[in-house]
C-alpha atoms as a PDB file:
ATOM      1  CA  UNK A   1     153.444  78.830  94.162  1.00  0.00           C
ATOM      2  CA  UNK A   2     153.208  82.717  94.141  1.00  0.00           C
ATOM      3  CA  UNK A   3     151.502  84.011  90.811  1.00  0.00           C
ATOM      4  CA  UNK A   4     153.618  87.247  90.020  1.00  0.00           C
ATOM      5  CA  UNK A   5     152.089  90.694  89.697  1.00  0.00           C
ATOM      6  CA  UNK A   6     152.441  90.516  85.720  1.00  0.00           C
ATOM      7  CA  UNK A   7     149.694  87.674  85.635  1.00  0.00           C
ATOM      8  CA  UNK A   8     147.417  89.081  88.580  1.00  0.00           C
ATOM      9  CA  UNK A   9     147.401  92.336  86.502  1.00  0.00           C
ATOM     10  CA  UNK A  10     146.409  90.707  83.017  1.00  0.00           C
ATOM     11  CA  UNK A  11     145.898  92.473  79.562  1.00  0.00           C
ATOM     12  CA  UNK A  12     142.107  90.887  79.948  1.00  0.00           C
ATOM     13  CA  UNK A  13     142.026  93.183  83.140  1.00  0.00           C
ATOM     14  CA  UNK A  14     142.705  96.303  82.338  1.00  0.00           C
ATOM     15  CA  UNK A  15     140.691  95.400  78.654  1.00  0.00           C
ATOM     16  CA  UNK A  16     137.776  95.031  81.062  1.00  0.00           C
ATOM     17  CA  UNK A  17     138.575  98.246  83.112  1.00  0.00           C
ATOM     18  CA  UNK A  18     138.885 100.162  79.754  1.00  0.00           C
ATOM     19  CA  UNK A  19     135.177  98.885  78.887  1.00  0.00           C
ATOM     20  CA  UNK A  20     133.773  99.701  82.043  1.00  0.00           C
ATOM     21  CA  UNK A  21     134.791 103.222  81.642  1.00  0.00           C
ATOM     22  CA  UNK A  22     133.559 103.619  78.149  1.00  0.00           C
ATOM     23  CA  UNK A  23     129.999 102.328  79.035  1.00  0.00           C
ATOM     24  CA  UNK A  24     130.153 104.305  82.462  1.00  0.00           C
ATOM     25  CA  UNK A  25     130.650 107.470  80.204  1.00  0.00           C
ATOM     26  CA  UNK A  26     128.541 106.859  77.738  1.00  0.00           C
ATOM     27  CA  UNK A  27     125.529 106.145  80.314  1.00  0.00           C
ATOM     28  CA  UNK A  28     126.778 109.648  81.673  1.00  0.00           C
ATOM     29  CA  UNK A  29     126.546 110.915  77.784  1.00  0.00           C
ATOM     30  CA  UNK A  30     123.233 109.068  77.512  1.00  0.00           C
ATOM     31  CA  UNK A  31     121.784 111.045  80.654  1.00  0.00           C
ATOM     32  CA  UNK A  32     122.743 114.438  79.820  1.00  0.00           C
ATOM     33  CA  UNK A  33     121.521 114.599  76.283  1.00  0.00           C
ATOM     34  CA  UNK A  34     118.196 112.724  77.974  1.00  0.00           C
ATOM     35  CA  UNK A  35     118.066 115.837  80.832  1.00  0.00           C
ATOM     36  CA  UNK A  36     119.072 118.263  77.630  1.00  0.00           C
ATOM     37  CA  UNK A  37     116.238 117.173  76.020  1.00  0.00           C
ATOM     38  CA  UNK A  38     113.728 117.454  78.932  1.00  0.00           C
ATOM     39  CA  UNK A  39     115.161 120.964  80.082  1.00  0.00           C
ATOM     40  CA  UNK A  40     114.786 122.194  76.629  1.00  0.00           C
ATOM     41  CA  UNK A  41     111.633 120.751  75.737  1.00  0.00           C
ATOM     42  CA  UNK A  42     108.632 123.890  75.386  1.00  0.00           C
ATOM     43  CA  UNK A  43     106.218 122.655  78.064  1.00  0.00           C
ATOM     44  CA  UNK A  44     103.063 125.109  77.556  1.00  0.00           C
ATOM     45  CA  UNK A  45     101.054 123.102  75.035  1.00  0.00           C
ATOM     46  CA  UNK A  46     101.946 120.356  77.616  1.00  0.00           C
ATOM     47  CA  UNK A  47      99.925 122.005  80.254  1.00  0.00           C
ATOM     48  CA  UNK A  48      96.970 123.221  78.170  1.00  0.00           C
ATOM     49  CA  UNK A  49      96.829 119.758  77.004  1.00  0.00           C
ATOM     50  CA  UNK A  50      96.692 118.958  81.196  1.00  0.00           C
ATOM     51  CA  UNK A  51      93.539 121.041  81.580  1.00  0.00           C
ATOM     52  CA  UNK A  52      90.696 119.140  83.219  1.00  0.00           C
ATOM     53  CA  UNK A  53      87.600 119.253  84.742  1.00  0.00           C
ATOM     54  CA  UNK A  54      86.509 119.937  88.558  1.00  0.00           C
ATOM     55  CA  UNK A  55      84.537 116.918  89.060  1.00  0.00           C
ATOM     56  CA  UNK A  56      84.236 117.021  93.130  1.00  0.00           C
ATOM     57  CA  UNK A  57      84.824 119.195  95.964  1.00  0.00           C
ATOM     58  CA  UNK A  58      84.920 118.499  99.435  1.00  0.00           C
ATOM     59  CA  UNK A  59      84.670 121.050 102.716  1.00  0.00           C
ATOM     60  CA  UNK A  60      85.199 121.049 105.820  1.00  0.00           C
ATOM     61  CA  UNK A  61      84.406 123.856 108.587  1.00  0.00           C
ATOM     62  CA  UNK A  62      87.220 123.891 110.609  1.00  0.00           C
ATOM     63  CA  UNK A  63      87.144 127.190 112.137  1.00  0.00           C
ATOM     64  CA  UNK A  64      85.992 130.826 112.656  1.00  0.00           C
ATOM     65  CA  UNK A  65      87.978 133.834 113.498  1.00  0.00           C
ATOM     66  CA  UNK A  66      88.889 137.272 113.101  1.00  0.00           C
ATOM     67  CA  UNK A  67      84.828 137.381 111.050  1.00  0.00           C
ATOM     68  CA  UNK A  68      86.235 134.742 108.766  1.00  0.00           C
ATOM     69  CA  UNK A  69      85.727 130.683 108.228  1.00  0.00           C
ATOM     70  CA  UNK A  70      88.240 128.678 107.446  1.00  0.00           C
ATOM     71  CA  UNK A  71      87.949 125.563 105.576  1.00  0.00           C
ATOM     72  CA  UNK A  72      89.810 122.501 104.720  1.00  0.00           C
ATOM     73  CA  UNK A  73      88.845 121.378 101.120  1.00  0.00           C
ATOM     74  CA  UNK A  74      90.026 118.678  98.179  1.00  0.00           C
ATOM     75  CA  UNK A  75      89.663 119.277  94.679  1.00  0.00           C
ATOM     76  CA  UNK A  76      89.263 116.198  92.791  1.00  0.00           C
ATOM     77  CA  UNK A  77      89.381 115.807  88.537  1.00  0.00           C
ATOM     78  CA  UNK A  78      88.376 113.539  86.055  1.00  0.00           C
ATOM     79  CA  UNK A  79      91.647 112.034  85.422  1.00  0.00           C
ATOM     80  CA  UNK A  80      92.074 111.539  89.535  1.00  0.00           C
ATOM     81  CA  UNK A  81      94.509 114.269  90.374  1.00  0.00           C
ATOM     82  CA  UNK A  82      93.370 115.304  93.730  1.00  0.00           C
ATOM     83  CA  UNK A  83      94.618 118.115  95.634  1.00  0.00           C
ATOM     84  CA  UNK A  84      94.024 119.707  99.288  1.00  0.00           C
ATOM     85  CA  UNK A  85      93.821 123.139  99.786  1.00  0.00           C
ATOM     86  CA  UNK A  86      92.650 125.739 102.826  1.00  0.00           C
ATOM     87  CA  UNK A  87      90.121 128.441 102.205  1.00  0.00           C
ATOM     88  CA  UNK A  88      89.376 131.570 103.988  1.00  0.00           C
ATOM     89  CA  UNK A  89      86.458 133.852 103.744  1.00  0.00           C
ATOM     90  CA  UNK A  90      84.456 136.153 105.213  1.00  0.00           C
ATOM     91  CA  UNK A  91      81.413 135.865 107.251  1.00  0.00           C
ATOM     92  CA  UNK A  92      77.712 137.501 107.103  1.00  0.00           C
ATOM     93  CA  UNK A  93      76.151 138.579 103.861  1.00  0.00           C
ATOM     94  CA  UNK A  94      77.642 136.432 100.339  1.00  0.00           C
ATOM     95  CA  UNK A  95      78.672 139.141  97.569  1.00  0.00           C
ATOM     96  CA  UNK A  96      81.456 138.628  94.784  1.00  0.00           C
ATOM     97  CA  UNK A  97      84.506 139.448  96.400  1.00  0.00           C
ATOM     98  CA  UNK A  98      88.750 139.739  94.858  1.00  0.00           C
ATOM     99  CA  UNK A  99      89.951 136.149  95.615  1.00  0.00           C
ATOM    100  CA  UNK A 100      93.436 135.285  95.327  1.00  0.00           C
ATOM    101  CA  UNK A 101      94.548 131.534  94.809  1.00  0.00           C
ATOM    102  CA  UNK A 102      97.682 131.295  96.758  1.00  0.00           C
ATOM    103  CA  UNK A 103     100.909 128.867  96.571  1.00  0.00           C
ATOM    104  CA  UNK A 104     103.339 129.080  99.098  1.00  0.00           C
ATOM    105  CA  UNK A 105     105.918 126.766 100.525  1.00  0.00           C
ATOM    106  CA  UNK A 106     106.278 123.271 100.394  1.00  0.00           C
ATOM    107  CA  UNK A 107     105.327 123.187 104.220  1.00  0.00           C
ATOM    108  CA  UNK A 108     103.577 125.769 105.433  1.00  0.00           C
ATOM    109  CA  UNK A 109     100.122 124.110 104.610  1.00  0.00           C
ATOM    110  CA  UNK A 110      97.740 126.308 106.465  1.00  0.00           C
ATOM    111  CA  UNK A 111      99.790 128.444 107.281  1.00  0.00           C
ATOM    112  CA  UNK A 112      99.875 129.943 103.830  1.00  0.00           C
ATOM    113  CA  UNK A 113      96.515 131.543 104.214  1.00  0.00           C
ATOM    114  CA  UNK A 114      98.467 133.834 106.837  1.00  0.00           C
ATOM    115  CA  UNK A 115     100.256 135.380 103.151  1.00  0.00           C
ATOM    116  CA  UNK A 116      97.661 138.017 102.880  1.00  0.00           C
ATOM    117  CA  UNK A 117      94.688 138.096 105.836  1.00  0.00           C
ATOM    118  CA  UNK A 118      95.764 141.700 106.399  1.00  0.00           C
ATOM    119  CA  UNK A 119      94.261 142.302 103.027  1.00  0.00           C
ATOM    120  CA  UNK A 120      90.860 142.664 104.580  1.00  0.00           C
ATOM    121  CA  UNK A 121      87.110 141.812 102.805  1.00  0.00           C
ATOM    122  CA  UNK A 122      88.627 138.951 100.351  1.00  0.00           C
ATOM    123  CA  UNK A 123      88.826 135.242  99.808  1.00  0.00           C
ATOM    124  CA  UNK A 124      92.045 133.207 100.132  1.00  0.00           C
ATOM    125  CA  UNK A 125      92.502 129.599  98.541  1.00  0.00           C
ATOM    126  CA  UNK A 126      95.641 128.212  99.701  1.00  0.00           C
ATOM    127  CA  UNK A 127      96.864 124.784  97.687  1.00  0.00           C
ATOM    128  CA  UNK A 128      99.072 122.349  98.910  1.00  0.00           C
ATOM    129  CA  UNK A 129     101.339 120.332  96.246  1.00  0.00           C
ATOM    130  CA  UNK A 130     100.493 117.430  94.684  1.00  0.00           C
ATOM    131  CA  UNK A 131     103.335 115.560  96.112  1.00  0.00           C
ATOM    132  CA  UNK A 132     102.838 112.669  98.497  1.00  0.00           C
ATOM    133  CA  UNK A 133     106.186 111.701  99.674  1.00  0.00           C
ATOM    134  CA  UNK A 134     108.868 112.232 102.012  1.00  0.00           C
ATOM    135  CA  UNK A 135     109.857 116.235 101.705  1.00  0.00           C
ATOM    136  CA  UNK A 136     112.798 116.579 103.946  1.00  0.00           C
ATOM    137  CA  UNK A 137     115.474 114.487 105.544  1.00  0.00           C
ATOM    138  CA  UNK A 138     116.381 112.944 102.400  1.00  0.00           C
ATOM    139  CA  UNK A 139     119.499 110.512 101.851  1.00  0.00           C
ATOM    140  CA  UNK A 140     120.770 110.976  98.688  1.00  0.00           C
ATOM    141  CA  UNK A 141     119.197 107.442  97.355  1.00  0.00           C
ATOM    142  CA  UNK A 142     116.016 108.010  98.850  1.00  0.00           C
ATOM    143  CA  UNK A 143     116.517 111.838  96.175  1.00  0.00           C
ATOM    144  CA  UNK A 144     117.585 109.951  93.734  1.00  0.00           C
ATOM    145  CA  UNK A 145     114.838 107.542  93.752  1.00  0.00           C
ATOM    146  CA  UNK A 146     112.327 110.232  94.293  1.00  0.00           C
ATOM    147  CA  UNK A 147     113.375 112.151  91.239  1.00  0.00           C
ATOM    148  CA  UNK A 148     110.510 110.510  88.847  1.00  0.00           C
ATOM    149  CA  UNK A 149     107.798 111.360  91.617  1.00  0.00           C
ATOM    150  CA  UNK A 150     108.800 114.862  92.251  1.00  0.00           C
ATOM    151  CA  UNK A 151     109.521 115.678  88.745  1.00  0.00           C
ATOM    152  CA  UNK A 152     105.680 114.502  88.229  1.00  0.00           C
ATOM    153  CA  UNK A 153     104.347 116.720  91.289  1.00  0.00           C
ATOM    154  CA  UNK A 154     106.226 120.034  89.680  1.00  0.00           C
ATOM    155  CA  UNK A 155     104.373 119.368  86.756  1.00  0.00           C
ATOM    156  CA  UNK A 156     100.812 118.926  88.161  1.00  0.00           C
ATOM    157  CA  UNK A 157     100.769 121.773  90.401  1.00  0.00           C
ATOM    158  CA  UNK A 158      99.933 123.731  87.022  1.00  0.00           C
ATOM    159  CA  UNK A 159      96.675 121.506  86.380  1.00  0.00           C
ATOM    160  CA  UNK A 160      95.959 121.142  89.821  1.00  0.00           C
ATOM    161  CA  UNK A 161      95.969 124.985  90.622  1.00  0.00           C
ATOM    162  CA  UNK A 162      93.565 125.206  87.973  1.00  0.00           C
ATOM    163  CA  UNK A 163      91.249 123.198  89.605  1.00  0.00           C
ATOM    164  CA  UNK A 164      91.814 126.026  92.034  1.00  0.00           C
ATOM    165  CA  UNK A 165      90.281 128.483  89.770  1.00  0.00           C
ATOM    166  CA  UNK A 166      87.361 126.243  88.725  1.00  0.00           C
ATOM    167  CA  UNK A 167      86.699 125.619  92.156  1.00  0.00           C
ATOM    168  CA  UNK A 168      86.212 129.686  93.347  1.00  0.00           C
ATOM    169  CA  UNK A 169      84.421 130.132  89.914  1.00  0.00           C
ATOM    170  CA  UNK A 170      81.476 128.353  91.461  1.00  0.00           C
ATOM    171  CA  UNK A 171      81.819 130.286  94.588  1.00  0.00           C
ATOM    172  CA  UNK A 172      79.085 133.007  95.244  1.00  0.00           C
ATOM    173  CA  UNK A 173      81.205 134.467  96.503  1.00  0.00           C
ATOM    174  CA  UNK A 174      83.845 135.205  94.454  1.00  0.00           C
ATOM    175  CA  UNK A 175      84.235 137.837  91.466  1.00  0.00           C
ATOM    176  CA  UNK A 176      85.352 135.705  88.502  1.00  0.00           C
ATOM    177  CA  UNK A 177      86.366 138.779  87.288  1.00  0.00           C
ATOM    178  CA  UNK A 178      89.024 139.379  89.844  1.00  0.00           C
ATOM    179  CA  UNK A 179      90.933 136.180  90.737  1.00  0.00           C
ATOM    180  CA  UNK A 180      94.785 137.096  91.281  1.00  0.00           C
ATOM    181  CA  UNK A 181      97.014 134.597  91.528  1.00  0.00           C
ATOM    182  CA  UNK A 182      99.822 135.012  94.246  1.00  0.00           C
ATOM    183  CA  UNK A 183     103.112 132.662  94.673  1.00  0.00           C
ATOM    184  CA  UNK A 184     105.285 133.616  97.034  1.00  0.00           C
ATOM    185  CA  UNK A 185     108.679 131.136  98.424  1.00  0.00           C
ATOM    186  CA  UNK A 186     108.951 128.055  96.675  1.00  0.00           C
ATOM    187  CA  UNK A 187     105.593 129.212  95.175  1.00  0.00           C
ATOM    188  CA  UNK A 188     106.765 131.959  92.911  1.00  0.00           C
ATOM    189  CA  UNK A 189     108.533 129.353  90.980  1.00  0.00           C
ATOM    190  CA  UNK A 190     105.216 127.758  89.774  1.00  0.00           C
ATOM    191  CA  UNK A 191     103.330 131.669  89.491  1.00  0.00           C
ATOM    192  CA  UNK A 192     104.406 132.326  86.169  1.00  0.00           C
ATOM    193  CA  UNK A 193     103.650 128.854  84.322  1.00  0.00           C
ATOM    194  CA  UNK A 194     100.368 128.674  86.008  1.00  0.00           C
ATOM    195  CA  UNK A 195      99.320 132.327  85.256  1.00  0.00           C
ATOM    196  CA  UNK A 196     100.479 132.192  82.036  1.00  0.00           C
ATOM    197  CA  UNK A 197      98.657 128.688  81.284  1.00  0.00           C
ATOM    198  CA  UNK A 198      94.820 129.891  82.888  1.00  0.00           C
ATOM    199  CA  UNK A 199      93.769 133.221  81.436  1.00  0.00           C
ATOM    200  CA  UNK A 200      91.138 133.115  83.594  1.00  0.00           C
ATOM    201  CA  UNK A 201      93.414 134.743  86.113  1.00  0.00           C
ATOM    202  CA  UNK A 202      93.244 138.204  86.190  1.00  0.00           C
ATOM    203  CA  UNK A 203      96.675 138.967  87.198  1.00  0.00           C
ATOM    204  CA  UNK A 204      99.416 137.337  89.156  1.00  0.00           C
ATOM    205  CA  UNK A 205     101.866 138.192  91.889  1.00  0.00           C
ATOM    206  CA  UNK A 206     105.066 137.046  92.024  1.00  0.00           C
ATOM    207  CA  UNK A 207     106.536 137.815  96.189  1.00  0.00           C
ATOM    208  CA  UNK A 208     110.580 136.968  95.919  1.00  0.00           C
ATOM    209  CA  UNK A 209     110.759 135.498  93.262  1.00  0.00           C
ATOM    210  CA  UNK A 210     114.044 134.969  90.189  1.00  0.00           C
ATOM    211  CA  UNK A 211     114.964 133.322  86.655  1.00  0.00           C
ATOM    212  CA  UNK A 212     117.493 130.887  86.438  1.00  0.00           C
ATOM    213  CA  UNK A 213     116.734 127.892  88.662  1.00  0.00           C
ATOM    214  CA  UNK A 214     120.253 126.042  87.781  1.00  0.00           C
ATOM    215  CA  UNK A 215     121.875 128.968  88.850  1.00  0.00           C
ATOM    216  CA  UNK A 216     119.809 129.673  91.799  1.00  0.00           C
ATOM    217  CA  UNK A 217     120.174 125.913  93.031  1.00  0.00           C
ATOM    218  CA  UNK A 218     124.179 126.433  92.129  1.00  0.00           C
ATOM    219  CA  UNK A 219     124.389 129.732  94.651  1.00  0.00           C
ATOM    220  CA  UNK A 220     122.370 128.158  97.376  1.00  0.00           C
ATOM    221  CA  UNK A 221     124.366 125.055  97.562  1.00  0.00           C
ATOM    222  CA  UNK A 222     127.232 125.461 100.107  1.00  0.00           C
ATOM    223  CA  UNK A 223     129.278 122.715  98.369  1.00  0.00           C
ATOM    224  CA  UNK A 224     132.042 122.431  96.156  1.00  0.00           C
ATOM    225  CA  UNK A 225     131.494 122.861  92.222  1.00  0.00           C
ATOM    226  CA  UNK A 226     132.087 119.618  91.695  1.00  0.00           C
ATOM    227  CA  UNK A 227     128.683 118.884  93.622  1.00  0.00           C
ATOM    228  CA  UNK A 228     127.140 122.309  92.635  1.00  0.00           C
ATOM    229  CA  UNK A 229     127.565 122.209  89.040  1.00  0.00           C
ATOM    230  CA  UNK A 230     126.242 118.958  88.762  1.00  0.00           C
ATOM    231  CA  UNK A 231     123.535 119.583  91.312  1.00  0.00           C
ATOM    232  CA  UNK A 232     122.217 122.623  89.625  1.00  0.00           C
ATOM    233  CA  UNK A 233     121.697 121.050  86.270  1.00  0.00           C
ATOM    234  CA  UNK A 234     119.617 118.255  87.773  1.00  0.00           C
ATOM    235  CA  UNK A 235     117.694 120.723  89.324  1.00  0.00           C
ATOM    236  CA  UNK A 236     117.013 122.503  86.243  1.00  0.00           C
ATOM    237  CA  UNK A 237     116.426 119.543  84.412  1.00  0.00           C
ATOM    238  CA  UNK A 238     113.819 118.550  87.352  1.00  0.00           C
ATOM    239  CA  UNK A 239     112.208 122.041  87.440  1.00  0.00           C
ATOM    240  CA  UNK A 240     112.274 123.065  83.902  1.00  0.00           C
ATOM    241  CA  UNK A 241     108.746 122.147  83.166  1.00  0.00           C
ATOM    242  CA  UNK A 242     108.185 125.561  85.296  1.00  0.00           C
ATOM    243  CA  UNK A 243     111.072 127.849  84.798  1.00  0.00           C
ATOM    244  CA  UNK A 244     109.885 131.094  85.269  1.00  0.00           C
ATOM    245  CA  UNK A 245     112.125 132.569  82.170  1.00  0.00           C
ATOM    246  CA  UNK A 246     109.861 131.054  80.154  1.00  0.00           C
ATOM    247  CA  UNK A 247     106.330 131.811  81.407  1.00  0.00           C
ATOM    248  CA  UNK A 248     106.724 135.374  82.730  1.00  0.00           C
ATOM    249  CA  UNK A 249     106.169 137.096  79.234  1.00  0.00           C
ATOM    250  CA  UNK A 250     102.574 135.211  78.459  1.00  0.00           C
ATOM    251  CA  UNK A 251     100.811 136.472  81.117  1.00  0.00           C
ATOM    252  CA  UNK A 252     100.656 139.926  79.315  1.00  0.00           C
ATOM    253  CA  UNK A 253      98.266 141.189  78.361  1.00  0.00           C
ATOM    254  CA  UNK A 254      97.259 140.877  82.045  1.00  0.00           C
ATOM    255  CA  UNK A 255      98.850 143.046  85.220  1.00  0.00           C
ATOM    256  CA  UNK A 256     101.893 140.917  87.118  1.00  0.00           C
ATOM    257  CA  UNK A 257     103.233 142.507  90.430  1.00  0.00           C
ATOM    258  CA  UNK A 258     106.938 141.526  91.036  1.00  0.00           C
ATOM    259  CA  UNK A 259     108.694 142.149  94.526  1.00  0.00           C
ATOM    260  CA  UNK A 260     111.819 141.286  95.960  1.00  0.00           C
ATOM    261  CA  UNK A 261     114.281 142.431  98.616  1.00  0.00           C
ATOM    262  CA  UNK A 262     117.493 144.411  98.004  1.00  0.00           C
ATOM    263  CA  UNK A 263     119.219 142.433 100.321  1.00  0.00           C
ATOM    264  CA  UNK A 264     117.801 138.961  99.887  1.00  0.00           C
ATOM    265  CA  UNK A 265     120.844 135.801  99.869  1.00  0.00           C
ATOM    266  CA  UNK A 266     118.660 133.350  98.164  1.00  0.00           C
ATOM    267  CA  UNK A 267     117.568 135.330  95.550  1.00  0.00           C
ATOM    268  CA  UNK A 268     120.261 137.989  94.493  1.00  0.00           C
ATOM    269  CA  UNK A 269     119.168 140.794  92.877  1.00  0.00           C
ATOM    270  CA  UNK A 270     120.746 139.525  89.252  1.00  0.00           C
ATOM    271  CA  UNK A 271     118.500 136.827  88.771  1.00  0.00           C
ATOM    272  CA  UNK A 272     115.588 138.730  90.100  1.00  0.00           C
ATOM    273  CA  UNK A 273     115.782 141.412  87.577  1.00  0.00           C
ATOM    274  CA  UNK A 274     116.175 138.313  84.952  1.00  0.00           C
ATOM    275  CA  UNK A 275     112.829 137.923  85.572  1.00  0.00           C
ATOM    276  CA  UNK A 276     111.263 141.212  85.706  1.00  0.00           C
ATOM    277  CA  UNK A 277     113.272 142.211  82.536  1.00  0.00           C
ATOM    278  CA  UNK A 278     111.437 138.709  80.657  1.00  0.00           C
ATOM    279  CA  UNK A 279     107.972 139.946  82.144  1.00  0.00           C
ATOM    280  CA  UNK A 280     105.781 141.873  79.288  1.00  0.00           C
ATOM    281  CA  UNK A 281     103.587 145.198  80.201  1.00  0.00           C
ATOM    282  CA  UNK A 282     101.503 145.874  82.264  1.00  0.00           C
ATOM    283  CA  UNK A 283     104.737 144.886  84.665  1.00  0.00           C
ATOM    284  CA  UNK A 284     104.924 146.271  88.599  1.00  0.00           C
ATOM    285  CA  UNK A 285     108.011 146.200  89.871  1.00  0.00           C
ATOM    286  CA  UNK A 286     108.730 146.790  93.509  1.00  0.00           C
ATOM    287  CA  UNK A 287     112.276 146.587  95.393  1.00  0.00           C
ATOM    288  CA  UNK A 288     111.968 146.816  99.704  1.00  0.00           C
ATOM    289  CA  UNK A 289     114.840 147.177 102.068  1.00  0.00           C
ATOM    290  CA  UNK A 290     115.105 144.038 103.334  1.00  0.00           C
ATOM    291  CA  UNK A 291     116.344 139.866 103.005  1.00  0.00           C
ATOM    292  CA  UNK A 292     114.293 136.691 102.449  1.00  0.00           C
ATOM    293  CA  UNK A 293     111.052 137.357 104.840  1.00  0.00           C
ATOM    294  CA  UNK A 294     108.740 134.716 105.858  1.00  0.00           C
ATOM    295  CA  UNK A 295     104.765 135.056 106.316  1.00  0.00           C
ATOM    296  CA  UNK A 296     105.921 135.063 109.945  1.00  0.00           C
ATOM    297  CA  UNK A 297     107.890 138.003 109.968  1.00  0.00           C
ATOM    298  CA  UNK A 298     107.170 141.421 111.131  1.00  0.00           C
ATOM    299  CA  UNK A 299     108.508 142.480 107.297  1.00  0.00           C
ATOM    300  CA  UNK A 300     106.024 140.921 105.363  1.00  0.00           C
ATOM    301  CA  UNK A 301     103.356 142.540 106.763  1.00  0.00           C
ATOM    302  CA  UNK A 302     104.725 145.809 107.346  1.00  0.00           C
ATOM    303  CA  UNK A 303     106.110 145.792 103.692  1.00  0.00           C
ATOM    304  CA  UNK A 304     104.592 143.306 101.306  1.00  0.00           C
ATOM    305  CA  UNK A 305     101.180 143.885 102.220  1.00  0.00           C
ATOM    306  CA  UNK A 306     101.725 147.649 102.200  1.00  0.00           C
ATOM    307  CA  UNK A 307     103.059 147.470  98.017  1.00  0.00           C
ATOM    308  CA  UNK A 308     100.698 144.637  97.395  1.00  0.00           C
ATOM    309  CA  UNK A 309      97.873 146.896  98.693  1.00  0.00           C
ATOM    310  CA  UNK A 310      98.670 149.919  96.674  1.00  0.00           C
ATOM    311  CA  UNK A 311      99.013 147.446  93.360  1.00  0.00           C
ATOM    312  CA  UNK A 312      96.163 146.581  94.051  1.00  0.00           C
ATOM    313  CA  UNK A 313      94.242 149.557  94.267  1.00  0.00           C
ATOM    314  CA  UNK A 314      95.966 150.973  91.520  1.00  0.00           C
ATOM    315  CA  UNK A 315      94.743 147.647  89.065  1.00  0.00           C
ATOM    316  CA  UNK A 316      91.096 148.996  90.483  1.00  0.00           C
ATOM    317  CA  UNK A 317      90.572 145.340  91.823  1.00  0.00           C
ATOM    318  CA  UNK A 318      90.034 146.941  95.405  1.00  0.00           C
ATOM    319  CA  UNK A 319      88.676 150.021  96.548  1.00  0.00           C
ATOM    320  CA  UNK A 320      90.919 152.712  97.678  1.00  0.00           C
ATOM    321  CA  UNK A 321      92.105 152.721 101.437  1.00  0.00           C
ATOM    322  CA  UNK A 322      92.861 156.968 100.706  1.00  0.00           C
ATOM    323  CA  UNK A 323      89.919 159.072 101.595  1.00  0.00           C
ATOM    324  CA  UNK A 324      89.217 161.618  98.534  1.00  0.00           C
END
């Protein structure tokens, strides 16, 4: 006997259906206010309350070129955040030198010393993230699961690039007096949070960086809006520990150098000036004719050095290249 469409298609049915929606909305409710909370939430008495003490450090000669060693080291706390880092220096006689503490990409791992070794006579610290797991290549489960983890690492880069100051503090051979702090890429998201946080910094440099991460996220996304929108408020909500927007301004009284191309695609010029507009004096601001560059690029050290060097001179933290 055939049941008819009328009793496949119950009242019960569709009263189940109905429910299913409300609860699947009001998880969705649930979530957002949860991410409001989180992306609105004032995180810089979180990280002061993060500060913690070098405990160990580990190095390891791995090379020597150019007149300069390079060495692989690990900064370890006492509350077991560890982080790895590479460290370049010159050779010969030990004497209190500028140091910059240096975040770059999320890959580039020794490569990020290569930022600024045409800046001759100084010593580069290069930190990787504190981030363990898979970085690329990512299904959309395997993101979603990794959310919590991530979300963590963003957050600990701040204490864990402090470790990077205690660490050249004991160095001989390192002015404490002149430690700039330089994040350039993916790096010049976590520059202002971290300068802002550690006033033992002297000043910080910020290469191509912008405000607004949801925005940024939203542009850089070549999907629809119905993936975009969506997309670029979970980033926000996973990066708003850091947002640059809110940092920028504390570092003040100190000296922040800000640079950015005219013609950059992943960081248009808008959200650029966002930032330098939220910075406080003393403020640099520098615009070069060019895109995105890499530390690879003929660009970068034609251009970037050549502003970073004259900012630098001009903050008196190196002598002058111009003969009198």
């Amino acid at each position: 006997m055939r049941t008819s469409r009328a009793a496949r298609y119950s009242p019960s049915i569709g009263r189940w259906i109905v429910r299913g929606l409300f609860f699947l909305l009001l998880a969705f409710a649930l979530i957002f206010l949860f991410g409001e909370l989180l992306r609105r939430r004032d995180y810089r008495q979180h990280f002061s309350d993060l500060r913690s003490t070098l405990v160990t450090f580990e190095e390891q000669h791995i090379e020597t070129e150019n007149g300069h060693d390079i060495l692989a080291v690990r900064l370890t706390d006492d509350r077991g955040l560890a982080v790895d880092g590479y460290l370049k220096t010159p050779t010969g006689e030990i004497e209190p030198r500028l140091a910059f503490l240096i975040l770059g990409g999320v890959r580039t791992g020794r490569k990020t010393i290569d930022y600024l070794d045409s800046i001759q006579g100084v010593v580069l610290l290069a930190l990787d993230y504190p981030y363990a797991g898979k970085k690329s290549g990512l299904s959309i489960p395997e993101f979603l699961l990794a959310l919590p983890s991530m979300r963590e690492a963003i957050i600990r880069t701040v204490p864990a690039a402090m470790l990077g100051v205690d660490y050249l503090l004991q160095r001989p051979d390192v002015d404490p007096e002149r430690i700039i702090l330089a994040g350039g890429s993916f790096g010049a998201m976590f520059a202002p949070a971290v300068g802002a946080t550690d006033k033992r910094i002297a000043g910080v440099v910020v290469l191509f960086g912008a405000g607004d991460i949801q925005s940024l996220i939203r542009l850089n996304l070549d999907y629809p809006a119905m993936i975009s929108i969506p997309a670029g408020w979970l980033g926000a909500v996973l990066t708003a520990p850091v947002e640059p927007l809110a940092f920028v301004g504390e570092i003040s009284p100190r000296p922040v150098f800000m640079l950015n191309g005219k013609n950059d695609p992943a960081m248009p010029e808008r959200y650029s000036r966002l930032l330098h507009e939220a910075a406080r004096e003393p403020k640099t601001v520098r615009w070069i004719d060019t895109g995105h560059v890499t530390i690879s690029s003929t660009e970068f050290h034609q251009l970037v050095i050549a502003e970073l060097t004259q900012w630098l001179e001009a903050e008196g933290l190196i002598a002058s290249t111009i003969s009198e």
